[in-house]
C-alpha atoms as a PDB file:
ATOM      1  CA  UNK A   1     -48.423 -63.870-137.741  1.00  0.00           C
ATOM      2  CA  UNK A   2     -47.007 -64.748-141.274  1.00  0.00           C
ATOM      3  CA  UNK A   3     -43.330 -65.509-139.888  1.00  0.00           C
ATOM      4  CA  UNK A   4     -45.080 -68.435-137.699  1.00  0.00           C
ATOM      5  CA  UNK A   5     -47.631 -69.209-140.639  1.00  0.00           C
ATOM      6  CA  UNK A   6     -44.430 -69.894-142.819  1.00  0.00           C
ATOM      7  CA  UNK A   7     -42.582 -71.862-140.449  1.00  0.00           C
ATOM      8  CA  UNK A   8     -45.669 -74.154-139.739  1.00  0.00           C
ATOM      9  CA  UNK A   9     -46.812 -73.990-143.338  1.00  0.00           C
ATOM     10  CA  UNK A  10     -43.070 -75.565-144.485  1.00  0.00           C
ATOM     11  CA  UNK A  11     -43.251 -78.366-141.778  1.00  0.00           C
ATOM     12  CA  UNK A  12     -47.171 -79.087-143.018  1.00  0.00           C
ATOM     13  CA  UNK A  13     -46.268 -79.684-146.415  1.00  0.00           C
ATOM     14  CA  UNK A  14     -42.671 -81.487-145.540  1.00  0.00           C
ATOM     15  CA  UNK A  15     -44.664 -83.861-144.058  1.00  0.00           C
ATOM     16  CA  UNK A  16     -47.091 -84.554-146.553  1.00  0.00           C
ATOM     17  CA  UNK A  17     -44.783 -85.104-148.927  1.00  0.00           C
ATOM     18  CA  UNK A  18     -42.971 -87.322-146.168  1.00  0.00           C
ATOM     19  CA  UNK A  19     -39.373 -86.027-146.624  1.00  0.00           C
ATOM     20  CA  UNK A  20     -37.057 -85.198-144.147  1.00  0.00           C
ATOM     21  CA  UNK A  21     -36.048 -81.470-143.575  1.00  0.00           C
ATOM     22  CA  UNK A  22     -32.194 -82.401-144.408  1.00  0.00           C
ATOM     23  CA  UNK A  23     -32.691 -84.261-147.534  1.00  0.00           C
ATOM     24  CA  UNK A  24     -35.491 -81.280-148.574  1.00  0.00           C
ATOM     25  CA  UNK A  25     -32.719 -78.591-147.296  1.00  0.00           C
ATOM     26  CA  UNK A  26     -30.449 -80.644-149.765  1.00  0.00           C
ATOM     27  CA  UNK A  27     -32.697 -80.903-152.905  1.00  0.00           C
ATOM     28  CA  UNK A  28     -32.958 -77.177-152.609  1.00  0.00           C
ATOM     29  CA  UNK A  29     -29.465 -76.263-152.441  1.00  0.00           C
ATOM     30  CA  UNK A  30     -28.976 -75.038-149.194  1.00  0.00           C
ATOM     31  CA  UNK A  31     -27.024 -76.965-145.926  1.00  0.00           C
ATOM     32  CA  UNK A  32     -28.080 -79.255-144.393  1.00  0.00           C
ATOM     33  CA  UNK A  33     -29.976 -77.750-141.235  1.00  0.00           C
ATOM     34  CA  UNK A  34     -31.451 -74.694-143.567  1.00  0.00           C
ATOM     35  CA  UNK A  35     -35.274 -76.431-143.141  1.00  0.00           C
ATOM     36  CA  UNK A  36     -34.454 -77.812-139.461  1.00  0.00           C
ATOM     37  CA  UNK A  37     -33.404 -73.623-138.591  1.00  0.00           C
ATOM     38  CA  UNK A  38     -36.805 -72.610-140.783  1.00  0.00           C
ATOM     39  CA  UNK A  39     -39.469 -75.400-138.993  1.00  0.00           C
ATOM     40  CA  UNK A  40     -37.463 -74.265-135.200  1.00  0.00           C
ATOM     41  CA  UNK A  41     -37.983 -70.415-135.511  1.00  0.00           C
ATOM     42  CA  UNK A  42     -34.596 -69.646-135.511  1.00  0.00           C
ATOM     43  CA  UNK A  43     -34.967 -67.970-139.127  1.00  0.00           C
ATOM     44  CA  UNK A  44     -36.792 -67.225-142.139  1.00  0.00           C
ATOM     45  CA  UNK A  45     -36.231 -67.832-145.519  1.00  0.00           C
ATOM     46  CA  UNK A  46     -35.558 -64.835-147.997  1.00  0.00           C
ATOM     47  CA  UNK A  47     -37.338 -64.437-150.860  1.00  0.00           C
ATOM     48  CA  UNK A  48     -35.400 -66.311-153.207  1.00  0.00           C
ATOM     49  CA  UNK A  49     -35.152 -69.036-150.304  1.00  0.00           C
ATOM     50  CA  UNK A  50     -39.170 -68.940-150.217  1.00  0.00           C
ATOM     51  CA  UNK A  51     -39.314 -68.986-153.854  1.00  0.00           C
ATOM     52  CA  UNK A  52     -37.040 -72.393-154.097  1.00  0.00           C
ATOM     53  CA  UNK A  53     -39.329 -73.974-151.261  1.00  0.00           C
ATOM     54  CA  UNK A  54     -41.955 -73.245-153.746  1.00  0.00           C
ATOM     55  CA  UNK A  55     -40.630 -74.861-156.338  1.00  0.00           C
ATOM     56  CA  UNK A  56     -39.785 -77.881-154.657  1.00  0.00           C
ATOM     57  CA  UNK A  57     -43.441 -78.066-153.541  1.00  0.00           C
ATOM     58  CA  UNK A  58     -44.503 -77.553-157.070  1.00  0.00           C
ATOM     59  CA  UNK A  59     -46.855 -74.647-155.641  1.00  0.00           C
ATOM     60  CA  UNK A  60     -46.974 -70.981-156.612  1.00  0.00           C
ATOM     61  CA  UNK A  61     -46.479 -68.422-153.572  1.00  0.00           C
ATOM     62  CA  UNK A  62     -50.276 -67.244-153.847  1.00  0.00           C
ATOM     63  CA  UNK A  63     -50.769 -71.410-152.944  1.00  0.00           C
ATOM     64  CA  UNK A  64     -48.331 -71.610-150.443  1.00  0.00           C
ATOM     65  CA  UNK A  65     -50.051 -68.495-148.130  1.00  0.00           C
ATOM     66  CA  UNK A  66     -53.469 -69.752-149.384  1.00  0.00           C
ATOM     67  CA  UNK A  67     -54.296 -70.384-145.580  1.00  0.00           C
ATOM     68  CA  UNK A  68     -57.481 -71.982-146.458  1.00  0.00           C
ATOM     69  CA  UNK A  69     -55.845 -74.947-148.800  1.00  0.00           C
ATOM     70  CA  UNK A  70     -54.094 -77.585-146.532  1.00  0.00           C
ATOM     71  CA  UNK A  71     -52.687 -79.607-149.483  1.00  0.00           C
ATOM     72  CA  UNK A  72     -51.848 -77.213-151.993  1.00  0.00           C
ATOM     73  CA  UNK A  73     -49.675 -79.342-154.624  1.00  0.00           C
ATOM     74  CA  UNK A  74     -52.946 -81.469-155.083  1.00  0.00           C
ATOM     75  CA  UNK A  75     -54.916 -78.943-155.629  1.00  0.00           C
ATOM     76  CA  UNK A  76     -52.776 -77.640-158.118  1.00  0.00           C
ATOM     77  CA  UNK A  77     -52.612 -80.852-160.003  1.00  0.00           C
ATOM     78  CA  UNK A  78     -56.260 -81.055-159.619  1.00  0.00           C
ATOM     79  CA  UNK A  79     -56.550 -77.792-161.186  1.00  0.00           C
ATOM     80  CA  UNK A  80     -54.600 -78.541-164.253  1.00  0.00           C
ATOM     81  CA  UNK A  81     -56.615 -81.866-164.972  1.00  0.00           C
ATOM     82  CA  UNK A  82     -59.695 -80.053-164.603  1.00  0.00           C
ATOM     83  CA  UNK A  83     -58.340 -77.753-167.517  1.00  0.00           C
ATOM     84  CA  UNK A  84     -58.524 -80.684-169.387  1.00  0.00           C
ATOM     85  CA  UNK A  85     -62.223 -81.833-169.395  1.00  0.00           C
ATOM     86  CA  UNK A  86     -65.026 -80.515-171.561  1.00  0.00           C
ATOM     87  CA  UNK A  87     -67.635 -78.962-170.081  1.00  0.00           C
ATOM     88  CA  UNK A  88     -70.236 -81.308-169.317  1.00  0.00           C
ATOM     89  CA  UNK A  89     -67.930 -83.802-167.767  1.00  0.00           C
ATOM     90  CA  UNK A  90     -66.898 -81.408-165.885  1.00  0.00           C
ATOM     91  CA  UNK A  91     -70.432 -80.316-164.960  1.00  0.00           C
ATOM     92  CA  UNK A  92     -70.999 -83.743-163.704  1.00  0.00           C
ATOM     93  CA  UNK A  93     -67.487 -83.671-161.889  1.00  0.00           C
ATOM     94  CA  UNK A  94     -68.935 -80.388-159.799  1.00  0.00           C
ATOM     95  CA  UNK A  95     -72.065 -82.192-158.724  1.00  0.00           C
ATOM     96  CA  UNK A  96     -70.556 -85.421-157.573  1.00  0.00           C
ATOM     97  CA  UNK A  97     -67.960 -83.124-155.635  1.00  0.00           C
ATOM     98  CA  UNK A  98     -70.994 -80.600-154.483  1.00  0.00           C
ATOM     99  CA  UNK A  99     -72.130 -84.352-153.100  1.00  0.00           C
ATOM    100  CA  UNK A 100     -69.412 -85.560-151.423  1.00  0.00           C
ATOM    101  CA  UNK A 101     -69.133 -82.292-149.871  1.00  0.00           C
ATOM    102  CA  UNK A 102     -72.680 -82.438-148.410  1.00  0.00           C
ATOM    103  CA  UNK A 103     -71.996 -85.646-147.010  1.00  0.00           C
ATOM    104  CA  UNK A 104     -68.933 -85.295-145.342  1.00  0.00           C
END
């Protein structure tokens, strides 16, 4: 279950982010197929390997397996801002979103 999660999880945000799995293989140090081998099921990353892909997401592992958050690097960002803001704005921030929610 979790070795096809990750596989489908890397392609999900690769794609977002709208690199291609060579150059992302590249920027994270490994050759050039390491991604292609990941997104095909022909391996897994280790740890470290997971870690890196992390990184280059700019995602924590608990937001990578969060199964329930398709586009985890913006929520992260969102999170920070939100740190940010006093508490009534942000008050006013969680009713307009409560809103949009409603409406969708």
């Amino acid at each position: 279950m979790y070795e096809e999660f990750i596989q489908n999880r890397i392609t999900q945000l690769r794609m977002q982010r709208g690199v291609s799995a060579r150059d992302m293989s590249l920027s994270i140090g490994q050759n050039e197929s390491y991604i292609n081998q990941i997104e095909n099921k022909k391996t897994l990353p280790s740890l470290q390997g997971l870690l890196y892909i992390c990184e280059y997401f700019g995602i924590t592992p608990q937001q990578f397996f969060d199964m329930d958050s398709p586009y985890p690097s913006q929520f992260a960002t969102l999170m920070e801002d939100l740190k940010q803001l006093d508490f009534e704005t942000l008050s006013h921030l969680t009713a307009l979103v409560k809103r949009l929610v409603q409406n969708k």
